[in-house]
N, C-alpha and C. Protein backbone atom coordinates (compact mmCIF):
# COMPACT_ATOMS: atom_id res chain seq x y z
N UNK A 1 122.42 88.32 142.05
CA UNK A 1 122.25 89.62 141.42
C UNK A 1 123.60 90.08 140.86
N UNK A 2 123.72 90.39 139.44
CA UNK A 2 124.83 90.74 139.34
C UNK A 2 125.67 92.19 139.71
N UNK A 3 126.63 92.36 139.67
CA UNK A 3 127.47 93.16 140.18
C UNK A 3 127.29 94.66 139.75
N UNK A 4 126.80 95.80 140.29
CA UNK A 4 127.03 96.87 139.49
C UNK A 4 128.42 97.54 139.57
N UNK A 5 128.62 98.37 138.48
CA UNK A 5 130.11 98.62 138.23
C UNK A 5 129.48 100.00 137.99
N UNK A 6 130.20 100.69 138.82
CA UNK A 6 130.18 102.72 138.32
C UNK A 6 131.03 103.20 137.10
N UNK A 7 130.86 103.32 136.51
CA UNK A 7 131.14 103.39 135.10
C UNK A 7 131.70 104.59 134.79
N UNK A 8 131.03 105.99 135.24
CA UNK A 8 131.62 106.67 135.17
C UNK A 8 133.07 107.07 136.74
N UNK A 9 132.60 106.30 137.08
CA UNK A 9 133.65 106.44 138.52
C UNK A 9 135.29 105.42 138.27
N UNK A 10 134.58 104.60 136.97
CA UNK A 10 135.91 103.69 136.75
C UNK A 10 137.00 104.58 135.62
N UNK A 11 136.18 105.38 135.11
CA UNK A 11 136.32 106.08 133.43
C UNK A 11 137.16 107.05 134.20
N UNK A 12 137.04 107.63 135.30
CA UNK A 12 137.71 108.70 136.56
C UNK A 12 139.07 107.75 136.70
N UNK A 13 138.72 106.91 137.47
CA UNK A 13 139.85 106.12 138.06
C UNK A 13 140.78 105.34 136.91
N UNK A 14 140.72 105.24 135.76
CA UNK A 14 141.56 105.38 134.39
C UNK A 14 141.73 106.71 134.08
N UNK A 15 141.21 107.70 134.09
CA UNK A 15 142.08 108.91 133.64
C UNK A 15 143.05 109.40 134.92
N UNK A 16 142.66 108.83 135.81
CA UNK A 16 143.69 109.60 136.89
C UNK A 16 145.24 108.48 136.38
N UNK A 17 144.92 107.07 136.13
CA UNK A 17 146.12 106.68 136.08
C UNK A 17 146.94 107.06 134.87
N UNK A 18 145.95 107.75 134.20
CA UNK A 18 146.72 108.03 132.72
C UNK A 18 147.27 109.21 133.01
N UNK A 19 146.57 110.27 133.68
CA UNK A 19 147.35 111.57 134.23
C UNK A 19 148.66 110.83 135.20
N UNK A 20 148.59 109.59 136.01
CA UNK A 20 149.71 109.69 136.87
C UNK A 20 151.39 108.92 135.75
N UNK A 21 150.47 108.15 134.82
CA UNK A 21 151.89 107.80 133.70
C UNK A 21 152.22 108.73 132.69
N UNK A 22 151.08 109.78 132.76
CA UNK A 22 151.60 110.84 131.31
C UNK A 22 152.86 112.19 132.31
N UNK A 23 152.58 112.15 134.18
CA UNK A 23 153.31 112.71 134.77
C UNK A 23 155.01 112.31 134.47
N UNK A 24 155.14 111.24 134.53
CA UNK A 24 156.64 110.22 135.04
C UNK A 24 156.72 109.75 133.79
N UNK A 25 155.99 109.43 132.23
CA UNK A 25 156.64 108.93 131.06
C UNK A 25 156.27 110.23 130.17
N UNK A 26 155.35 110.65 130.41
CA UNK A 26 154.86 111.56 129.09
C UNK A 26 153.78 110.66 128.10
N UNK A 27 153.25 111.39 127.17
CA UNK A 27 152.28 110.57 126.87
C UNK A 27 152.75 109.47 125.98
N UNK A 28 153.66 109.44 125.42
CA UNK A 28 154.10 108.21 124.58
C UNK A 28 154.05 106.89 125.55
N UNK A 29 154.21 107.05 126.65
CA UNK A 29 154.64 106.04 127.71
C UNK A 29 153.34 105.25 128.08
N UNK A 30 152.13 105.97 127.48
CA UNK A 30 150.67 105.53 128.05
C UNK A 30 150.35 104.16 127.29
N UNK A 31 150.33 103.42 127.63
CA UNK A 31 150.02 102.14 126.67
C UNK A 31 148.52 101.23 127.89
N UNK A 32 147.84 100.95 126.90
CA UNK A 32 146.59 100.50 127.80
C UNK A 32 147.03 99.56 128.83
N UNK A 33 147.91 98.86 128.66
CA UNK A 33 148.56 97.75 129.61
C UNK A 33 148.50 98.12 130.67
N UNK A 34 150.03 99.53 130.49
CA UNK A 34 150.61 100.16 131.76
C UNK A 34 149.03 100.92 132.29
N UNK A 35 148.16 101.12 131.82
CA UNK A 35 146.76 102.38 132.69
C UNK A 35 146.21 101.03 133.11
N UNK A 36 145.68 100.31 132.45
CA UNK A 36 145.37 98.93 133.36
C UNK A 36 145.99 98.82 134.64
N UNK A 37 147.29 98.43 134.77
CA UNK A 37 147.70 98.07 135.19
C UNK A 37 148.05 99.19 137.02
N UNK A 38 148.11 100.59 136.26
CA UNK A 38 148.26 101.46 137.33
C UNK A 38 146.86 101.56 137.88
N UNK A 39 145.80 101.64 137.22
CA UNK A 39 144.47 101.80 137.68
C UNK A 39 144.11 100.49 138.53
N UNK A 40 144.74 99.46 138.29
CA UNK A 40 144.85 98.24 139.22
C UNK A 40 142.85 97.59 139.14
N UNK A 41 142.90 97.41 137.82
CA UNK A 41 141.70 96.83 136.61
C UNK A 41 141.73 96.03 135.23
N UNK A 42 141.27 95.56 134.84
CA UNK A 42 141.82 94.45 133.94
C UNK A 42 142.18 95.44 132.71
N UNK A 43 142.62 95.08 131.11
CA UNK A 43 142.87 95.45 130.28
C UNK A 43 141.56 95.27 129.65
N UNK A 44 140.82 94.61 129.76
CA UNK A 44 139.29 94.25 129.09
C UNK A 44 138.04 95.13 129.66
N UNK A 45 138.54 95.89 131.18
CA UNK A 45 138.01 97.24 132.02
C UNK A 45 137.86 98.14 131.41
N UNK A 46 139.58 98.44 130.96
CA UNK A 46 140.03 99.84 130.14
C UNK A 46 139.12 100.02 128.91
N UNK A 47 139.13 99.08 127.90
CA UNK A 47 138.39 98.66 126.98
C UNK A 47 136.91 98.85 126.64
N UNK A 48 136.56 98.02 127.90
CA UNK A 48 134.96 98.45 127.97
C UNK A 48 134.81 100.30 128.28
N UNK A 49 135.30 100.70 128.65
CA UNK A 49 135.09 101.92 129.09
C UNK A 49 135.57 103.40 128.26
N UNK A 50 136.79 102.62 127.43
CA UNK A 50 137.00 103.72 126.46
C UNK A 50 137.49 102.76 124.97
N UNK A 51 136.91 102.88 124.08
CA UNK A 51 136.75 102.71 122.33
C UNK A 51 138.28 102.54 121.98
N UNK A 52 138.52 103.69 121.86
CA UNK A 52 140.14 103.13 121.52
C UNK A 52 141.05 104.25 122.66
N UNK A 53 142.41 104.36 122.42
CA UNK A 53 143.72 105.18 123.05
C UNK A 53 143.24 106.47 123.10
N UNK A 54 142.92 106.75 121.98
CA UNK A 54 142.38 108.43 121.58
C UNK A 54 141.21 108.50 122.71
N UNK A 55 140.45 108.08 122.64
CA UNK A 55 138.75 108.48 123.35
C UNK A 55 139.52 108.31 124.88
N UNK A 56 140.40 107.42 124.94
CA UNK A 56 140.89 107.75 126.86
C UNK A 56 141.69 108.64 126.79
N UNK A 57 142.78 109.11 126.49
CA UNK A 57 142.95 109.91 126.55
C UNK A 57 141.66 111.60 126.20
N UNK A 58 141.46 111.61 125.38
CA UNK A 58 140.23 112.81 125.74
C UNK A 58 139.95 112.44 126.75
N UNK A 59 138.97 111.76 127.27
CA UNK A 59 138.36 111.49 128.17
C UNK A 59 139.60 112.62 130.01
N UNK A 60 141.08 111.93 129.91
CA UNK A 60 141.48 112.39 130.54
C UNK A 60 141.64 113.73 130.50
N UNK A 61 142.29 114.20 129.29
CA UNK A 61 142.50 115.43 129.29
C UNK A 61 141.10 116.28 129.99
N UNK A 62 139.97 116.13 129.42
CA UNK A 62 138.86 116.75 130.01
C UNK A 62 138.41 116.57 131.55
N UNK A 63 139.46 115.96 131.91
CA UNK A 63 139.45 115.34 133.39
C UNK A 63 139.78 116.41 134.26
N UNK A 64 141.18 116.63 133.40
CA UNK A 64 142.11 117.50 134.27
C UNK A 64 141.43 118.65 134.54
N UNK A 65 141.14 119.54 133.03
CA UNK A 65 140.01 120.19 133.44
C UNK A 65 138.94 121.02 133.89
N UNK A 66 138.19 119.71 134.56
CA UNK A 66 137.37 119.62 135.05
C UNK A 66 137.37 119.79 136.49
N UNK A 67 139.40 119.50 136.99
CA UNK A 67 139.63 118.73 138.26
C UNK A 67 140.13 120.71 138.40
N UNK A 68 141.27 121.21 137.39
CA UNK A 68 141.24 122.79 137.88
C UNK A 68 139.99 123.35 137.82
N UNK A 69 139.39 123.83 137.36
CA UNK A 69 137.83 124.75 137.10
C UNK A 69 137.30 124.34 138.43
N UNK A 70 136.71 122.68 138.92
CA UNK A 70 136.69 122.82 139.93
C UNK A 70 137.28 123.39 141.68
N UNK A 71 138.80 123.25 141.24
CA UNK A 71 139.72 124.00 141.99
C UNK A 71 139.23 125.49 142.28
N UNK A 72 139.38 126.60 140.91
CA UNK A 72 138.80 127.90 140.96
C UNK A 72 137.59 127.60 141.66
N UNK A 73 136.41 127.43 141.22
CA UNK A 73 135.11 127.30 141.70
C UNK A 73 135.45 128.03 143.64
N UNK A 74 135.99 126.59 143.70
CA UNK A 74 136.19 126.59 145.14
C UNK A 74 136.76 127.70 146.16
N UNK A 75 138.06 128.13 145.33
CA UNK A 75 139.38 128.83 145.56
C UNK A 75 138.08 130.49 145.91
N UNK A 76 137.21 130.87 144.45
CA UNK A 76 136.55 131.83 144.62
C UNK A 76 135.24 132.03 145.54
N UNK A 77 134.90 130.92 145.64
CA UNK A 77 133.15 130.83 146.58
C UNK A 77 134.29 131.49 148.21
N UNK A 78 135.49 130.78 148.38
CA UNK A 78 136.26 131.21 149.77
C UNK A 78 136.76 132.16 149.96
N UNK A 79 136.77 133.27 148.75
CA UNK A 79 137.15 134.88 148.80
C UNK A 79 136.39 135.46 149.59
N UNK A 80 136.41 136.21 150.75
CA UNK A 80 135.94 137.19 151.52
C UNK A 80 135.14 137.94 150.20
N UNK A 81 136.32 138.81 149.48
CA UNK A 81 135.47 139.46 148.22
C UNK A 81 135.17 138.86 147.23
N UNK A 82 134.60 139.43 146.98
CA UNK A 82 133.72 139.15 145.50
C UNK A 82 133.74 139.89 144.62
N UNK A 83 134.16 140.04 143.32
CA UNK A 83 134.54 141.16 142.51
C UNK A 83 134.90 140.60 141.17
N UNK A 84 134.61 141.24 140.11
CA UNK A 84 135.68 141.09 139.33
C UNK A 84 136.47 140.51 139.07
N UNK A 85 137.84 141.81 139.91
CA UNK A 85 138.76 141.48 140.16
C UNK A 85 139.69 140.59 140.80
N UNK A 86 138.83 140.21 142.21
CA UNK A 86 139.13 139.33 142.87
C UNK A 86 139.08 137.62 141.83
N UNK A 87 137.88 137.29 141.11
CA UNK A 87 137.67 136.55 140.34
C UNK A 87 138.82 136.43 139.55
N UNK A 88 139.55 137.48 138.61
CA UNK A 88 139.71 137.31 137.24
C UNK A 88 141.40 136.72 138.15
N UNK A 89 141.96 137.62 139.61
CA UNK A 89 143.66 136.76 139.83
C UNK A 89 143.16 135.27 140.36
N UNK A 90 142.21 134.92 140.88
CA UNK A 90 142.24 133.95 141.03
C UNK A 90 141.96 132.93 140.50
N UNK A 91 141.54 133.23 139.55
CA UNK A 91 141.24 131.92 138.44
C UNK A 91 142.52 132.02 137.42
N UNK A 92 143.06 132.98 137.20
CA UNK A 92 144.45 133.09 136.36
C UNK A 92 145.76 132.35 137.13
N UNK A 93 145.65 132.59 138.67
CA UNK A 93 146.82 132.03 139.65
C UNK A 93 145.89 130.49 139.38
N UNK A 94 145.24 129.66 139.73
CA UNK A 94 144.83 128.60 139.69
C UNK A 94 145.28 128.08 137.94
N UNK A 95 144.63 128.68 137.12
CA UNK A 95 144.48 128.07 135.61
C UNK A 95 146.36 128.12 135.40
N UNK A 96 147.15 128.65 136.10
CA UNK A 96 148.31 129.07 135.50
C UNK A 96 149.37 127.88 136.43
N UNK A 97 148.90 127.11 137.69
CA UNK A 97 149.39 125.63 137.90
C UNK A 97 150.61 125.76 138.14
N UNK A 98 151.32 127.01 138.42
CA UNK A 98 152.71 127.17 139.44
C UNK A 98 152.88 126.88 140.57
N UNK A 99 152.04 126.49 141.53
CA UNK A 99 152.09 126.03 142.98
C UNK A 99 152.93 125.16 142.91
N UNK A 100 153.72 124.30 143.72
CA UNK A 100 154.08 123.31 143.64
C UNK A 100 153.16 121.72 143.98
N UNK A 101 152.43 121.80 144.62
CA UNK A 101 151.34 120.58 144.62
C UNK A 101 150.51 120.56 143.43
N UNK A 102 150.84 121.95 142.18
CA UNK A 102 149.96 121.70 140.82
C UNK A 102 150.94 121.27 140.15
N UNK A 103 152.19 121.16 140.33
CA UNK A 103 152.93 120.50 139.08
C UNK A 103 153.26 119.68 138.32
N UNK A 104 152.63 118.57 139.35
CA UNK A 104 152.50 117.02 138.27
C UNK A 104 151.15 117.37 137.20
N UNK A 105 150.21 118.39 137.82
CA UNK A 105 148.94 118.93 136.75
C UNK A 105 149.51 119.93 135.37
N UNK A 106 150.58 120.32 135.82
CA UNK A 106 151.31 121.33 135.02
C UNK A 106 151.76 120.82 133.59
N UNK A 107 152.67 119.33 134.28
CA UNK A 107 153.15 118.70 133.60
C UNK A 107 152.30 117.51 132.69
N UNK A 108 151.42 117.54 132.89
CA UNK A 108 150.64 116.28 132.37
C UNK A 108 149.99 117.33 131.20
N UNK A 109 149.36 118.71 131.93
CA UNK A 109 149.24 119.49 130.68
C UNK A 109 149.29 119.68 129.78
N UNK A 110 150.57 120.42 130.16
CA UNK A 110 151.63 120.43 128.56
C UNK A 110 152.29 119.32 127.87
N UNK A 111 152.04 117.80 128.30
CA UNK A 111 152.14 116.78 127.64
C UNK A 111 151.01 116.15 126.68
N UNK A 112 149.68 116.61 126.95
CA UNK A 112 148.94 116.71 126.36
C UNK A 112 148.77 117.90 125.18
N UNK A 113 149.17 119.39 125.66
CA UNK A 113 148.99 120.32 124.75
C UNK A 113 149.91 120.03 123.79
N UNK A 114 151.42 119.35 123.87
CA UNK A 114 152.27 118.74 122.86
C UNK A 114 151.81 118.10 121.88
N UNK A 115 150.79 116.96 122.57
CA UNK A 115 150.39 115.97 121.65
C UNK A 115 149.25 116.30 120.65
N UNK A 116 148.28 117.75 121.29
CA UNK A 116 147.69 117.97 120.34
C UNK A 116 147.87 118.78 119.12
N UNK A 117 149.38 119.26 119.28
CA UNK A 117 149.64 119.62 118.03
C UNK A 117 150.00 118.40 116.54
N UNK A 118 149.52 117.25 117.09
CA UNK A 118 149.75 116.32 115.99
C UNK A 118 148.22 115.47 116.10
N UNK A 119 147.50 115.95 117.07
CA UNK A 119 145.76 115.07 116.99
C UNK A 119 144.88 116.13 117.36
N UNK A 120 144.06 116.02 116.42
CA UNK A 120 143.15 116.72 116.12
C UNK A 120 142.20 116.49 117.34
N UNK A 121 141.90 115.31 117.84
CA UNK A 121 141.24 115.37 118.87
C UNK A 121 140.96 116.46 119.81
N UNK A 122 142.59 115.77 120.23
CA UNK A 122 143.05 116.85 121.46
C UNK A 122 142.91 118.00 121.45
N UNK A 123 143.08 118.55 120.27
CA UNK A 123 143.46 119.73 119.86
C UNK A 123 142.02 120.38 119.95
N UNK A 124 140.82 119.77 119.84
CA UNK A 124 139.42 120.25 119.95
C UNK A 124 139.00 120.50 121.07
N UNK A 125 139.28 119.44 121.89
CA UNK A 125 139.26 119.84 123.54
C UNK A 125 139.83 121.05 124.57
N UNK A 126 141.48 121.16 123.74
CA UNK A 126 141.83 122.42 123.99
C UNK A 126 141.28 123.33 123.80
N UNK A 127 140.80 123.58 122.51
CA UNK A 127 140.52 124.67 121.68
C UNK A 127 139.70 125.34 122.63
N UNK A 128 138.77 124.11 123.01
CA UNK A 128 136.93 124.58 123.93
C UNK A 128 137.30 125.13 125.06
N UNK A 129 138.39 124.56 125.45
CA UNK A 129 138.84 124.90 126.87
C UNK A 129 139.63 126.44 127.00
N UNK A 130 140.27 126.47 125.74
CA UNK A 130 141.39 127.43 126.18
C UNK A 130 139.53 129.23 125.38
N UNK A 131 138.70 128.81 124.76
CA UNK A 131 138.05 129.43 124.25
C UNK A 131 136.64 129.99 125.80
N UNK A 132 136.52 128.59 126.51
CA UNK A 132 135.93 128.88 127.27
C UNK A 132 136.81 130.11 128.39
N UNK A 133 137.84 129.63 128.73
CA UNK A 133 138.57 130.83 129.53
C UNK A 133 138.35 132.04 129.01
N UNK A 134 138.97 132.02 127.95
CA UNK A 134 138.81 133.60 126.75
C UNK A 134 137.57 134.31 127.21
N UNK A 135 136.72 133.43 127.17
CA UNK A 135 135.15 134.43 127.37
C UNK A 135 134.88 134.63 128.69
N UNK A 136 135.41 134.02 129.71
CA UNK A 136 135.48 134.15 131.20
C UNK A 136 136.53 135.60 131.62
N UNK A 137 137.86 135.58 130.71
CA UNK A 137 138.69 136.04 131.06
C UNK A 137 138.24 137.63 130.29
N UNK A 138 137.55 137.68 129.45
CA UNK A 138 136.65 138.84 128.17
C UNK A 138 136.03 139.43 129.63
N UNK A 139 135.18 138.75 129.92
CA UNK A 139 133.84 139.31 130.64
C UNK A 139 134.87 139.87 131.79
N UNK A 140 135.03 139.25 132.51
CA UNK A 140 135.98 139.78 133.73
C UNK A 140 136.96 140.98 133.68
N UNK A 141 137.33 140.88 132.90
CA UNK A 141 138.05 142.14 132.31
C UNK A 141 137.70 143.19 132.27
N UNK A 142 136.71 143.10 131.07
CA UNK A 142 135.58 144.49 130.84
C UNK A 142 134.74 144.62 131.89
N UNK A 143 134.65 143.99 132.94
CA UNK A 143 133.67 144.54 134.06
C UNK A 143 134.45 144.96 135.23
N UNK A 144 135.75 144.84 135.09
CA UNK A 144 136.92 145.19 136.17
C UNK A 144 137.43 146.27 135.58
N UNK A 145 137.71 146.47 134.08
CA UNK A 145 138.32 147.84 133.89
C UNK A 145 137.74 148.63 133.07
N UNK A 146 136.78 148.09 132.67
CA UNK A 146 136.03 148.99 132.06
C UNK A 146 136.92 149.37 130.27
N UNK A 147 138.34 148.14 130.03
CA UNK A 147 138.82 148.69 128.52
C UNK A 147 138.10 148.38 127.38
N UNK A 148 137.56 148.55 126.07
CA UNK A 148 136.95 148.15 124.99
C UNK A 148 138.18 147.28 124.57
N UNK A 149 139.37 146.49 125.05
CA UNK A 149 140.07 146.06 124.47
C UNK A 149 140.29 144.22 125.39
N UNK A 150 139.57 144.72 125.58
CA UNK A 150 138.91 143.27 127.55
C UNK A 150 139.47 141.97 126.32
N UNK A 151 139.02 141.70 125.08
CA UNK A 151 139.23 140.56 124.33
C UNK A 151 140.83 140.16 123.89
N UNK A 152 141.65 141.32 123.72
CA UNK A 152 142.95 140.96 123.29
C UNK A 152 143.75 141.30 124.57
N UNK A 153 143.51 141.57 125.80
CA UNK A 153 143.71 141.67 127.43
C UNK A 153 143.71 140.24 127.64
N UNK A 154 142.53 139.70 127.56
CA UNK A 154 142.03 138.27 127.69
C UNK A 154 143.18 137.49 126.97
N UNK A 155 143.16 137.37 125.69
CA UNK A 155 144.10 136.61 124.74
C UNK A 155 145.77 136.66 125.94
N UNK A 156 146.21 137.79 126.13
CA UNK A 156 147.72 138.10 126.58
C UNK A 156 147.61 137.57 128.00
N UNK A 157 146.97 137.57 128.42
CA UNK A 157 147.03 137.06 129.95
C UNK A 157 147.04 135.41 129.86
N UNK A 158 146.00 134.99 128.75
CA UNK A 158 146.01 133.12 129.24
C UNK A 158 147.39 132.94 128.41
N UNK A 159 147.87 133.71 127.39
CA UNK A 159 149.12 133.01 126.89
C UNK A 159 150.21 133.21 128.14
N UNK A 160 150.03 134.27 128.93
CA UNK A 160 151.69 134.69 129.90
C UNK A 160 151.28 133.94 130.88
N UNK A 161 149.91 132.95 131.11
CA UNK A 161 149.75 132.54 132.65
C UNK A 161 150.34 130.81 131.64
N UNK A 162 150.26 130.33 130.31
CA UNK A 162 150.65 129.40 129.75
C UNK A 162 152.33 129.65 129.59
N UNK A 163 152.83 130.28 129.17
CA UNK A 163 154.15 130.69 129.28
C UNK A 163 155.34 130.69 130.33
N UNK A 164 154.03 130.87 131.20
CA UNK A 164 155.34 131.33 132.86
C UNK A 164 154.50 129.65 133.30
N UNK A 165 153.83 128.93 132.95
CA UNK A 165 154.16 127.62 133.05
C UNK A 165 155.13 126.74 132.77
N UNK A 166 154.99 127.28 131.36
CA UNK A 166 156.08 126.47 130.76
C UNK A 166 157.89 126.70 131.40
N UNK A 167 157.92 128.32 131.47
CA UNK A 167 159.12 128.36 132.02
C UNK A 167 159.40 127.87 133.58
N UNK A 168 158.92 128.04 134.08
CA UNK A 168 158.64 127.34 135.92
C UNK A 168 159.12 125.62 135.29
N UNK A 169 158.18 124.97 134.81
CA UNK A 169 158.72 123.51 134.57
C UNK A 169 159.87 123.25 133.65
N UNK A 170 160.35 124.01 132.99
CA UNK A 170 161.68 123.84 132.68
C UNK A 170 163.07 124.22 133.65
N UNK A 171 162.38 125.05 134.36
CA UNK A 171 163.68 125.87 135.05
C UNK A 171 164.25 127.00 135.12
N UNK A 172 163.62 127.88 134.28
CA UNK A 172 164.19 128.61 133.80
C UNK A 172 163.56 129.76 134.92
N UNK A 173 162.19 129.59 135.42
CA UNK A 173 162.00 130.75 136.54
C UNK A 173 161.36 129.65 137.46
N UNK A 174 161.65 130.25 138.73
CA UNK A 174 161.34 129.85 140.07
C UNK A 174 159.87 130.23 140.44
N UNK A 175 159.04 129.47 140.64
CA UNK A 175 157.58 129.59 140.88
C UNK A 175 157.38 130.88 141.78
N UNK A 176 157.73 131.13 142.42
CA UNK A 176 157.49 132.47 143.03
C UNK A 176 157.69 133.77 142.30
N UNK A 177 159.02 133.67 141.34
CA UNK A 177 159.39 134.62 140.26
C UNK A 177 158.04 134.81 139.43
N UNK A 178 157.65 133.12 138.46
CA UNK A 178 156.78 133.30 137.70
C UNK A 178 155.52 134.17 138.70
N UNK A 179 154.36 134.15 139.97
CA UNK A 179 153.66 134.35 140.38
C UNK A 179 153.88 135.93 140.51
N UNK A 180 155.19 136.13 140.77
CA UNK A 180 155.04 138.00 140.74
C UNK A 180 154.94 138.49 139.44
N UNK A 181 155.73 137.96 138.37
CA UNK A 181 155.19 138.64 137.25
C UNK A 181 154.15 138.53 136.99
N UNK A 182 152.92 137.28 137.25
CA UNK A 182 151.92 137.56 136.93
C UNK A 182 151.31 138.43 137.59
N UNK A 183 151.21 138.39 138.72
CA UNK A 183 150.58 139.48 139.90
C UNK A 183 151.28 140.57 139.49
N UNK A 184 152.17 141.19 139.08
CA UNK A 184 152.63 142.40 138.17
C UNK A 184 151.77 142.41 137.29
N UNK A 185 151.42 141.83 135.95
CA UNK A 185 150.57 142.12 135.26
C UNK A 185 149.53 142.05 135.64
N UNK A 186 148.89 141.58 136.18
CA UNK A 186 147.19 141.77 136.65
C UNK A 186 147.15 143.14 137.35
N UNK A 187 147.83 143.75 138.42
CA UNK A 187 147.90 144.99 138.83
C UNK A 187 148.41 145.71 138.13
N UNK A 188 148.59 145.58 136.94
CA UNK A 188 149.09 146.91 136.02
C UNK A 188 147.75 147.25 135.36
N UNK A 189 147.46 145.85 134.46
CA UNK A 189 145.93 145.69 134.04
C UNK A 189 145.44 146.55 134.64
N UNK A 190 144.57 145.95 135.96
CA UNK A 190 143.27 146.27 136.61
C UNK A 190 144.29 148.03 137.37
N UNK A 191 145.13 148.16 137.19
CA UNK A 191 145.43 149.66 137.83
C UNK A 191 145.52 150.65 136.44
N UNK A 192 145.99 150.32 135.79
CA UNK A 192 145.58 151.10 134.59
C UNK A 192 144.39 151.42 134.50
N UNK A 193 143.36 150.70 134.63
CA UNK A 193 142.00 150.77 134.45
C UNK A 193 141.46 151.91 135.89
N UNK A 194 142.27 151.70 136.64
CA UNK A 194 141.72 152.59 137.89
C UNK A 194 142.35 154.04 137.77
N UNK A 195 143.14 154.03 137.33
CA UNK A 195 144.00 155.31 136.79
C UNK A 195 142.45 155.81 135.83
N UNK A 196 142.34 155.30 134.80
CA UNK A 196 141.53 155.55 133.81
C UNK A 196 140.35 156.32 134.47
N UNK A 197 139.79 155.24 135.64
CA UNK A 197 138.41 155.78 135.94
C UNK A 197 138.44 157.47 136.71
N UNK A 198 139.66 157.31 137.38
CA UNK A 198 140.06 158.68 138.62
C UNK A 198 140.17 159.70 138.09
């Protein structure tokens, strides 16, 4: 009987090695050889499973994800509360990958968000991704503060939770620094809004 092969479980186990060489080279460094080779599977594996460089990489990027969102999911079902509010810091502290056990995720990130400023691909995947937050981060908003302005709230928050990424992995602020300013802005947000209602 011949052998079954999980296909989508192998397509996993190539994007993780492409997330672990886009960590330590960046994505130029990804060459099917080296993901072969880290995924510890033939080069004719890689192949069967993704079309060309481009389609594995998507493939990963949508990995990653898939791998935070599931993170939130989790992070929120384990909130005592349930709210809003409670929702909208914790999916912003998660989506925003300052922890230190998120930073090889941080970094593989924004090695990807680099690259999609020159592939269109990528750049589609983002788009969905950074559009799906928007409408997560819309709704949450306007049902926590009640502003008619919940959409350009939304917009300023995923750029400063992308921003104080970027600065945390350069150096320039200390992950705890970046986490209070955000937690500063979310309690200004959602307290403004409570000011409003009182």
């Amino acid at each position: 009987m011949p052998k079954q092969i999980d296909h989508e479980g192998r397509r996993r186990l190539i994007a993780d090695a492409v997330c672990r060489l886009a960590d330590t080279r960046g994505l130029e460094g990804v060459t099917l050889r080296d993901v072969a080779a880290q995924a510890g599977v033939s080069m004719g594996a890689v192949q069967r499973c993704f079309r060309t460089k481009e389609e594995m990489l998507g493939f990963a990027l949508e990995h990653i994800g898939e791998r935070v969102a599931a993170r939130t999911r989790a992070r929120i079902a384990e909130s005592p509360a349930q709210s809003a509010r409670t929702t909208l810091a914790h999916t912003v502290t998660e989506i925003s990958l300052l922890d230190e056990e998120h930073r090889a995720e941080a970094r593989v990130w924004l090695a990807f968000v680099a690259q999609a400023a020159v592939s269109p691909g990528l750049a589609k995947i983002i788009q969905a991704n950074y559009a799906a937050l928007h409408g997560m981060f819309s709704r949450l908003i306007a049902e926590a503060t009640g502003t008619p302005h919940a959409e350009r709230e939304a917009e300023a928050l995923l750029a400063l939770a992308d921003g104080l990424t970027t600065h945390v992995l350069i150096g320039h602020l200390a992950p705890q620094a970046a986490l209070d300013v955000l937690g500063t802005h979310i309690a200004r947000l959602l307290g403004e809004a409570a000011d409003r209602a009182g």
